[in-house]
N, C-alpha and C. Protein backbone atom coordinates (compact mmCIF):
# COMPACT_ATOMS: atom_id res chain seq x y z
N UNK A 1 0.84 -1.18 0.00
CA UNK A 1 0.00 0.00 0.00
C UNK A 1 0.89 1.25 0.00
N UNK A 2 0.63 1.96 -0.71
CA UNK A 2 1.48 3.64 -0.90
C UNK A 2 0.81 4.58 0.13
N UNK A 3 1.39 5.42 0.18
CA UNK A 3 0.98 6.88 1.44
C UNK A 3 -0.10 7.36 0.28
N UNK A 4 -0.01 7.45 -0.59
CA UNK A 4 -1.64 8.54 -1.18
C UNK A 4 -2.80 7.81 -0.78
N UNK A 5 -2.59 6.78 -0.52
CA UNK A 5 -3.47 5.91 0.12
C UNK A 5 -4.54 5.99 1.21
N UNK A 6 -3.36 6.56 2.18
CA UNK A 6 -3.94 6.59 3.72
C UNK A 6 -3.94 8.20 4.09
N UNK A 7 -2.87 9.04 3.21
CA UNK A 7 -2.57 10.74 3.97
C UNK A 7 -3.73 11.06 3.55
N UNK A 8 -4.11 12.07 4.32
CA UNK A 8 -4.66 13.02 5.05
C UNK A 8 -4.47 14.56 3.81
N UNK A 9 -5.59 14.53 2.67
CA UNK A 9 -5.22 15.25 2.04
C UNK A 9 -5.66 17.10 1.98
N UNK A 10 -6.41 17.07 3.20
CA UNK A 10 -6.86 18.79 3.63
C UNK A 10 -6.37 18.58 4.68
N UNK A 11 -5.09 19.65 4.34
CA UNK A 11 -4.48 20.09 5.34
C UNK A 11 -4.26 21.59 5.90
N UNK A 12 -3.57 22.00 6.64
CA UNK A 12 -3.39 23.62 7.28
C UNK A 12 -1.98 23.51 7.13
N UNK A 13 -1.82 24.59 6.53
CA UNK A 13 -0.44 25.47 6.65
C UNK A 13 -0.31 26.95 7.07
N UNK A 14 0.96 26.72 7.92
CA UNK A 14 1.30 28.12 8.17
C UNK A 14 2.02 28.50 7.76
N UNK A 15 2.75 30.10 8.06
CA UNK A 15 3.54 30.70 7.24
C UNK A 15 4.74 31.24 8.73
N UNK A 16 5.78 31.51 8.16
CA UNK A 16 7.19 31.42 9.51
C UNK A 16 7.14 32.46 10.39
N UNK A 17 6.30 33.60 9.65
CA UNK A 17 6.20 34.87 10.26
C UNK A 17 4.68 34.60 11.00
N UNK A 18 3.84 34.24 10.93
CA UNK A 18 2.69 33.53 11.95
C UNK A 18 3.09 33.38 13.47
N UNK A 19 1.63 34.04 14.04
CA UNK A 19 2.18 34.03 15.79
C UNK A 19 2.36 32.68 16.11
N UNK A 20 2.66 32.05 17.12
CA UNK A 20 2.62 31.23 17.88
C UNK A 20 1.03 30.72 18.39
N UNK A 21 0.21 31.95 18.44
CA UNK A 21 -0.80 31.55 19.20
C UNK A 21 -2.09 31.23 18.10
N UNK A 22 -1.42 31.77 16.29
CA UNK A 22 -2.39 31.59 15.49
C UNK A 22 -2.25 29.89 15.07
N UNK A 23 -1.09 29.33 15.48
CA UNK A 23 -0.47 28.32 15.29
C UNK A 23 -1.22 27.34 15.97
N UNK A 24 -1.37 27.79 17.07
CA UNK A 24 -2.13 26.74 18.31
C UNK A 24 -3.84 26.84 17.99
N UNK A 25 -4.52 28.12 17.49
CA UNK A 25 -5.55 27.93 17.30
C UNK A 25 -5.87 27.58 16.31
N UNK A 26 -5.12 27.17 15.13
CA UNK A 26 -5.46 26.55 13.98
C UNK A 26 -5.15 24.95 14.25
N UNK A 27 -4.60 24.87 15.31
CA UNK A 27 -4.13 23.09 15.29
C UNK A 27 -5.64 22.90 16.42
N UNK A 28 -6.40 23.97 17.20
CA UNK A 28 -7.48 23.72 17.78
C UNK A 28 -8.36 23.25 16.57
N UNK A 29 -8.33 24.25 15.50
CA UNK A 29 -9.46 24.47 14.47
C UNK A 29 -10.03 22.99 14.01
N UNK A 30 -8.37 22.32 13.43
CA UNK A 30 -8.31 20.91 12.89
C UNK A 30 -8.38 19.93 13.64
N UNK A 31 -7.95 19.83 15.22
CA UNK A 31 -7.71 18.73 15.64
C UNK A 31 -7.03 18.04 15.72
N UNK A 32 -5.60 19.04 15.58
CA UNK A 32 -4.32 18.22 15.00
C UNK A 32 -3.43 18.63 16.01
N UNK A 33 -1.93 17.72 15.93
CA UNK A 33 -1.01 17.92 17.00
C UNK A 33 0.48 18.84 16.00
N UNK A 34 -0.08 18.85 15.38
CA UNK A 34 0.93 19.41 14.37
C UNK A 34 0.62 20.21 12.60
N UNK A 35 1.74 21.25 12.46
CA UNK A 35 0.70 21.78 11.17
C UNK A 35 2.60 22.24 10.26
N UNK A 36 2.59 21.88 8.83
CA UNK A 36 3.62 22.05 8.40
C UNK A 36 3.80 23.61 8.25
N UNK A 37 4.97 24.34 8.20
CA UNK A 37 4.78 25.74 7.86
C UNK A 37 5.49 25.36 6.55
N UNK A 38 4.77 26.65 5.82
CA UNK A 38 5.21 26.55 4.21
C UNK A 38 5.57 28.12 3.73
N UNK A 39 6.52 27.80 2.43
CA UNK A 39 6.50 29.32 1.74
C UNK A 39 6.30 29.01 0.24
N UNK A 40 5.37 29.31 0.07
CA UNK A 40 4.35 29.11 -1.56
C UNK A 40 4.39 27.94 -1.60
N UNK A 41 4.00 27.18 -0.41
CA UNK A 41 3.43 25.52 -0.49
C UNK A 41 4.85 24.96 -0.43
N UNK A 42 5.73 25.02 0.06
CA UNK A 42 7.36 24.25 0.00
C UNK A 42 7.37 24.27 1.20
N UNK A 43 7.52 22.97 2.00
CA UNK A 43 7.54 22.93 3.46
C UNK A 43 8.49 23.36 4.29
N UNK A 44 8.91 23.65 4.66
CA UNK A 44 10.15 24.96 5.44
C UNK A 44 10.14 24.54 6.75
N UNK A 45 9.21 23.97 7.38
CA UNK A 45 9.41 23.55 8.54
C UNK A 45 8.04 22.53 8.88
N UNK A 46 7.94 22.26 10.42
CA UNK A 46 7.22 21.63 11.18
C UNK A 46 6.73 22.58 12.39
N UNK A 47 5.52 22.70 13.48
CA UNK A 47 5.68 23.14 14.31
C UNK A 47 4.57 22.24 15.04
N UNK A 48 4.52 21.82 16.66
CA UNK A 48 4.14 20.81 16.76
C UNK A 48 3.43 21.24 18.51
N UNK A 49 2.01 20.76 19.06
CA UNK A 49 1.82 21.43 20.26
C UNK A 49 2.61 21.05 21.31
N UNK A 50 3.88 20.25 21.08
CA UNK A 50 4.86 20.10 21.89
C UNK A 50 5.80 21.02 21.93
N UNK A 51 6.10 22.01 20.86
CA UNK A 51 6.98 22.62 20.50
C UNK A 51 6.25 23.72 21.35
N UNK A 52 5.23 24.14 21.37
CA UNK A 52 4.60 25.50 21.75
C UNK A 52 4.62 25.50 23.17
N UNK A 53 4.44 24.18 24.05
CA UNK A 53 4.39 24.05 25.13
C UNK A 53 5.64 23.77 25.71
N UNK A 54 7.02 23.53 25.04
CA UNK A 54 7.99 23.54 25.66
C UNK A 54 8.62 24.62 25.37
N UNK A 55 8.96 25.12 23.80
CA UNK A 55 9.77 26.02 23.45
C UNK A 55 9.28 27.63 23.37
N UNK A 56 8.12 27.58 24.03
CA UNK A 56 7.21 29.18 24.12
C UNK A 56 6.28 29.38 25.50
N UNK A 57 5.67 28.53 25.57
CA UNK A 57 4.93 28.17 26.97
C UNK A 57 6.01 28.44 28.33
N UNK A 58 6.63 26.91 27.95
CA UNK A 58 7.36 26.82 28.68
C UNK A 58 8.14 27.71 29.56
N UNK A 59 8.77 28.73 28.45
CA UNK A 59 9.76 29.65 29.01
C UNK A 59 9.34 31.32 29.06
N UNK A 60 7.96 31.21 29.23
CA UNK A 60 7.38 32.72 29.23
C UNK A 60 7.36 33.32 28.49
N UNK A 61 6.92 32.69 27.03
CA UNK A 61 7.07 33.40 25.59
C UNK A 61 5.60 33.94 25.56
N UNK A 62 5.80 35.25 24.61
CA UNK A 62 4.08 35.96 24.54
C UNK A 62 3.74 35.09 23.11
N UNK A 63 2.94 34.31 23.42
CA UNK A 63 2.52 33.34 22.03
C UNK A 63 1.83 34.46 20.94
N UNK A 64 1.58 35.35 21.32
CA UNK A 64 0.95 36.50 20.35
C UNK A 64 1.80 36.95 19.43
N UNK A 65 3.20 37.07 20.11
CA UNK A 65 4.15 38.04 19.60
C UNK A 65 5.26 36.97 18.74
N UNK A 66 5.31 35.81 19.79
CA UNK A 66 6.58 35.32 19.02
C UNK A 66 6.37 34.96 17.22
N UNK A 67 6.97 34.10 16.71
CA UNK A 67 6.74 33.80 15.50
C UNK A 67 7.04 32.22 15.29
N UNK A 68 6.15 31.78 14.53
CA UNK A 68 5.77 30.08 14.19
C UNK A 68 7.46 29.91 13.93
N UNK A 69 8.42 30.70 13.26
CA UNK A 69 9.67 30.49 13.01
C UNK A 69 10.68 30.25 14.12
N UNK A 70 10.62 31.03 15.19
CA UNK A 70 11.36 31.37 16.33
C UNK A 70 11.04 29.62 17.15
N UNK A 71 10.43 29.04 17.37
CA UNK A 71 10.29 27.59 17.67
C UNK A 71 10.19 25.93 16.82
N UNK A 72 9.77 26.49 15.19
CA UNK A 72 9.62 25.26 14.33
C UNK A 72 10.98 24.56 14.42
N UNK A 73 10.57 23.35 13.64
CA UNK A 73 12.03 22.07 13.23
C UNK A 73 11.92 22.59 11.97
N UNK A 74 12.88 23.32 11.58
CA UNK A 74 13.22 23.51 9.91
C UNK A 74 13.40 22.29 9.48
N UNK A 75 13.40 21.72 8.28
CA UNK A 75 13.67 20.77 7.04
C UNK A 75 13.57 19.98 7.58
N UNK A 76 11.73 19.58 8.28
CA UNK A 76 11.75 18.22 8.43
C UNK A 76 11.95 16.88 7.73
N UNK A 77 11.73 15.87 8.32
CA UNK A 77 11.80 14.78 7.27
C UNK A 77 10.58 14.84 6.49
N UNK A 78 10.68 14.42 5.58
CA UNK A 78 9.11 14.27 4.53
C UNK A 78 9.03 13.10 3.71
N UNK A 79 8.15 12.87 3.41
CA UNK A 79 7.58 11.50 2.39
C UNK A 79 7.17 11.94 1.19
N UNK A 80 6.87 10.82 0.31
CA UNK A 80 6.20 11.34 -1.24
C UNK A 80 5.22 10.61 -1.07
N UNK A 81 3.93 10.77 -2.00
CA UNK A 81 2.81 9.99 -1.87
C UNK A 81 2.98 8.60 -2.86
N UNK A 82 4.14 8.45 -3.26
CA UNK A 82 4.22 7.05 -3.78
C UNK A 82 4.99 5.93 -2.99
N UNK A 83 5.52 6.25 -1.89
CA UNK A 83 6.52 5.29 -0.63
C UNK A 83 5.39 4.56 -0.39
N UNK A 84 5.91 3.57 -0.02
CA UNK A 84 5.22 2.33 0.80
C UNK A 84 5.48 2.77 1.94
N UNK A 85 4.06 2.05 2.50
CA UNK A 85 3.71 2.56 3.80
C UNK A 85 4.70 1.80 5.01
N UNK A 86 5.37 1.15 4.51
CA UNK A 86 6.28 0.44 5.40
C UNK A 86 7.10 1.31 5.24
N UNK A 87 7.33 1.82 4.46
CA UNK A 87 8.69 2.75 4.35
C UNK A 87 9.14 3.95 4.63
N UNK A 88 7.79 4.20 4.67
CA UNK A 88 7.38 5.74 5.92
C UNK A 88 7.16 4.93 7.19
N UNK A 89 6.85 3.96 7.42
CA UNK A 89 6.74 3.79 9.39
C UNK A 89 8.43 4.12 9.25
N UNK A 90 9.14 3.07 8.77
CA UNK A 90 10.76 3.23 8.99
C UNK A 90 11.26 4.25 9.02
N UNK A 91 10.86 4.89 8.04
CA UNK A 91 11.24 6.71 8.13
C UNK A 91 11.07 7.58 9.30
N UNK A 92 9.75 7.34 9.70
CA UNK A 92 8.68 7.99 10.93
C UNK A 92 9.76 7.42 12.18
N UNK A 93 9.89 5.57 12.60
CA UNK A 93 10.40 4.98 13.42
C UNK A 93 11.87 5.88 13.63
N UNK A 94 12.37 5.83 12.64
CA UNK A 94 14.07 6.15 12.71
C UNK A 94 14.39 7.53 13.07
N UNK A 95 13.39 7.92 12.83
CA UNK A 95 13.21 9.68 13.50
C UNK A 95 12.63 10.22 14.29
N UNK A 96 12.44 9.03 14.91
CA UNK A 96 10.87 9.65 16.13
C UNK A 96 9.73 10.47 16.23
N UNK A 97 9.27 10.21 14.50
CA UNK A 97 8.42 11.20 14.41
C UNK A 97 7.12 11.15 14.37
N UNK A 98 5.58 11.54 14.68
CA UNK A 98 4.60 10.44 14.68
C UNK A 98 4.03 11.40 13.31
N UNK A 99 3.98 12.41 12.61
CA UNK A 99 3.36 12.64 11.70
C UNK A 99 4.60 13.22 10.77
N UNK A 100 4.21 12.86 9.04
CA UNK A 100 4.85 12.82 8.24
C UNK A 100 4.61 13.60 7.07
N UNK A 101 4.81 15.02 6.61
CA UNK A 101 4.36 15.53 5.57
C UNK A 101 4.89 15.24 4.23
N UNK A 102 3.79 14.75 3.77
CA UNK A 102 4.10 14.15 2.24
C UNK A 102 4.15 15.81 1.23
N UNK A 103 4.93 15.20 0.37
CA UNK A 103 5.57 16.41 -0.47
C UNK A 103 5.64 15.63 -2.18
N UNK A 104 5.03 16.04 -3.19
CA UNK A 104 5.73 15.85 -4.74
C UNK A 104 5.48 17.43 -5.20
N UNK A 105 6.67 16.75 -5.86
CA UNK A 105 7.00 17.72 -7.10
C UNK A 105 7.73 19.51 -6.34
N UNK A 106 8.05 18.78 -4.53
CA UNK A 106 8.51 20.30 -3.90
C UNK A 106 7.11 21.01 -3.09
N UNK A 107 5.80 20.49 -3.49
CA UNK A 107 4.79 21.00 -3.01
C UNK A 107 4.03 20.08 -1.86
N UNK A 108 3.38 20.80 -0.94
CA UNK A 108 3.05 19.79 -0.05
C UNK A 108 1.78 19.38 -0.61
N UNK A 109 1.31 17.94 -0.39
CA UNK A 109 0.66 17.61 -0.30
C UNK A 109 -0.64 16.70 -0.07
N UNK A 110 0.17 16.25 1.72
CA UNK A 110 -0.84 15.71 1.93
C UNK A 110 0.19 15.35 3.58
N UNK A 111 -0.53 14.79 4.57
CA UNK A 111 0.41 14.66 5.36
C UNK A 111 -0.24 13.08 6.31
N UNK A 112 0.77 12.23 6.63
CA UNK A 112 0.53 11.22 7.21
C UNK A 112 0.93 11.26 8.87
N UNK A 113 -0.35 10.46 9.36
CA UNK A 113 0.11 10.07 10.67
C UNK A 113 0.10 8.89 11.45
N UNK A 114 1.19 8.55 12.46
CA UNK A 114 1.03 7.51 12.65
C UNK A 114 -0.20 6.60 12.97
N UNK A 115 -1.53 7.18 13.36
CA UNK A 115 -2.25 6.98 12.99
C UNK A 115 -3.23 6.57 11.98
N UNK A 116 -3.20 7.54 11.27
CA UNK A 116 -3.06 6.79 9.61
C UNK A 116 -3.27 5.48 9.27
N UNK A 117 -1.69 5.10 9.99
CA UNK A 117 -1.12 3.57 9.36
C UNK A 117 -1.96 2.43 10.38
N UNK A 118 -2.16 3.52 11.49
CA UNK A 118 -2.47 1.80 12.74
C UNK A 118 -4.30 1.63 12.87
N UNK A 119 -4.75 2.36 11.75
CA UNK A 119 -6.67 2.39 12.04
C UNK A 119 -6.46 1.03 10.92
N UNK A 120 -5.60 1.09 9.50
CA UNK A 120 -5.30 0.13 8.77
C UNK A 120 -5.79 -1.30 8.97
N UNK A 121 -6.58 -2.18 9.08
CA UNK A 121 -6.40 -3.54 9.61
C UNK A 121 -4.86 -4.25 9.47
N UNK A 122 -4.62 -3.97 7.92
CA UNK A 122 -3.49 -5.23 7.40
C UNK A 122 -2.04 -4.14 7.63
N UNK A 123 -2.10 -2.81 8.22
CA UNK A 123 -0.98 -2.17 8.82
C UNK A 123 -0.82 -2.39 10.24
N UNK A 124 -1.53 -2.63 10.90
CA UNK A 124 -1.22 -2.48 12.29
C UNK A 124 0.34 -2.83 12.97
N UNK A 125 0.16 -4.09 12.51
CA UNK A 125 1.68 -4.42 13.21
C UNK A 125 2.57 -3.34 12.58
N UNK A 126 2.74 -2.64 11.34
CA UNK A 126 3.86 -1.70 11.29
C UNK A 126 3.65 -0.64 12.04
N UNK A 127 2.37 -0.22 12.48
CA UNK A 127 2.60 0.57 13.03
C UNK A 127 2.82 0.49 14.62
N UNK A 128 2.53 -0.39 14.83
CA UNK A 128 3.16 -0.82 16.27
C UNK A 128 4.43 -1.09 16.42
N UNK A 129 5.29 -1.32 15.35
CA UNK A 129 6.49 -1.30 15.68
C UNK A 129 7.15 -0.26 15.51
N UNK A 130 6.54 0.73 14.03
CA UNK A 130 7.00 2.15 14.85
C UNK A 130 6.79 3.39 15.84
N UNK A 131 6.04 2.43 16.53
CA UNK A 131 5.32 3.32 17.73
C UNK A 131 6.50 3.17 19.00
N UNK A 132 6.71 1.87 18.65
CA UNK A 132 7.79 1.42 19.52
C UNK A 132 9.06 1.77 19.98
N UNK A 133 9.89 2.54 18.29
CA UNK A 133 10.91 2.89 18.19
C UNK A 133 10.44 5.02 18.41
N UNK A 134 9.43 5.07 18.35
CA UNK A 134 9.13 6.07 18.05
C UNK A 134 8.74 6.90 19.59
N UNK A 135 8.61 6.11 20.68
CA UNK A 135 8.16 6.06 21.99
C UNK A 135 9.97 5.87 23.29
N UNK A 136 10.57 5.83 22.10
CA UNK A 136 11.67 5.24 23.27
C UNK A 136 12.01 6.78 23.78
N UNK A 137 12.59 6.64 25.05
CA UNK A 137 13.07 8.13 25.34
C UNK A 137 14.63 8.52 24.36
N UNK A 138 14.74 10.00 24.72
CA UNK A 138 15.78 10.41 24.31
C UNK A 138 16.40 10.78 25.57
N UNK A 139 18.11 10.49 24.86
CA UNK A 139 18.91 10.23 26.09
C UNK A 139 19.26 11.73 26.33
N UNK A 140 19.32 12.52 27.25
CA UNK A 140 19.67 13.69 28.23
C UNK A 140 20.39 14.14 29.02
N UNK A 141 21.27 15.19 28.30
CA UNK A 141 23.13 15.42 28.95
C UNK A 141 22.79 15.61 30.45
């Protein structure tokens, strides 16, 4: 089975100069834990409600003021909508990542989550095993 398959093809994007807090109420809007930022649809980054709650929350940032840029993961990893879906868990697994923005042709479009893969009947076990690798802690100086 390929990712055009299973992604998630209405999605939200933001832009780098975007508050922090328009960030969080658009991931309210969707229901999502994460939203790619883009510049003319070219994914430029990730920003994630972990990111807002550690890297802005956390440290007394005015979520109004800061910018979706000042906290995103620039050049995340990404998928194409023709990978096998095994081949994005491995991707996802090896990077600890649970959602995956699919990209052709440079444009986004469409984005997978580990979820996605594990509602699947005949995916489950992949995605349990990259839940697995994807769940381990990170080690801390």
């Amino acid at each position: 089975m390929q990712i055009k398959d299973i992604m998630s093809r209405d999605i939200a994007c933001l832009k780098s100069d975007d508050s922090i807090e328009q960030a969080a109420q658009l991931m309210k809007q969707y229901n999502v834990g994460s939203i790619p930022v883009c510049n003319q649809n070219k994914v430029i980054g990730i920003i994630t409600d972990r990111d807002i709650a550690l890297r802005s929350v956390a440290t007394g940032q005015n979520s109004s003021q800061q910018k979706v840029s000042d906290i995103m993961t620039a050049n995340p990893v990404v998928g194409n909508p023709e990978m096998n879906v095994d081949d994005a868990s491995r991707l996802m697994s090896q990077n600890q990542i649970r959602r995956l923005p699919i990209v052709d042709n440079d444009s986004l479009v469409g984005i997978v989550a580990l979820g996605d893969i594990s509602v699947e009947p005949s995916l489950q076990n992949t995605a349990e095993e990259a839940l697995k690798n994807i769940s381990l802690p990170t080690h801390m100086c």
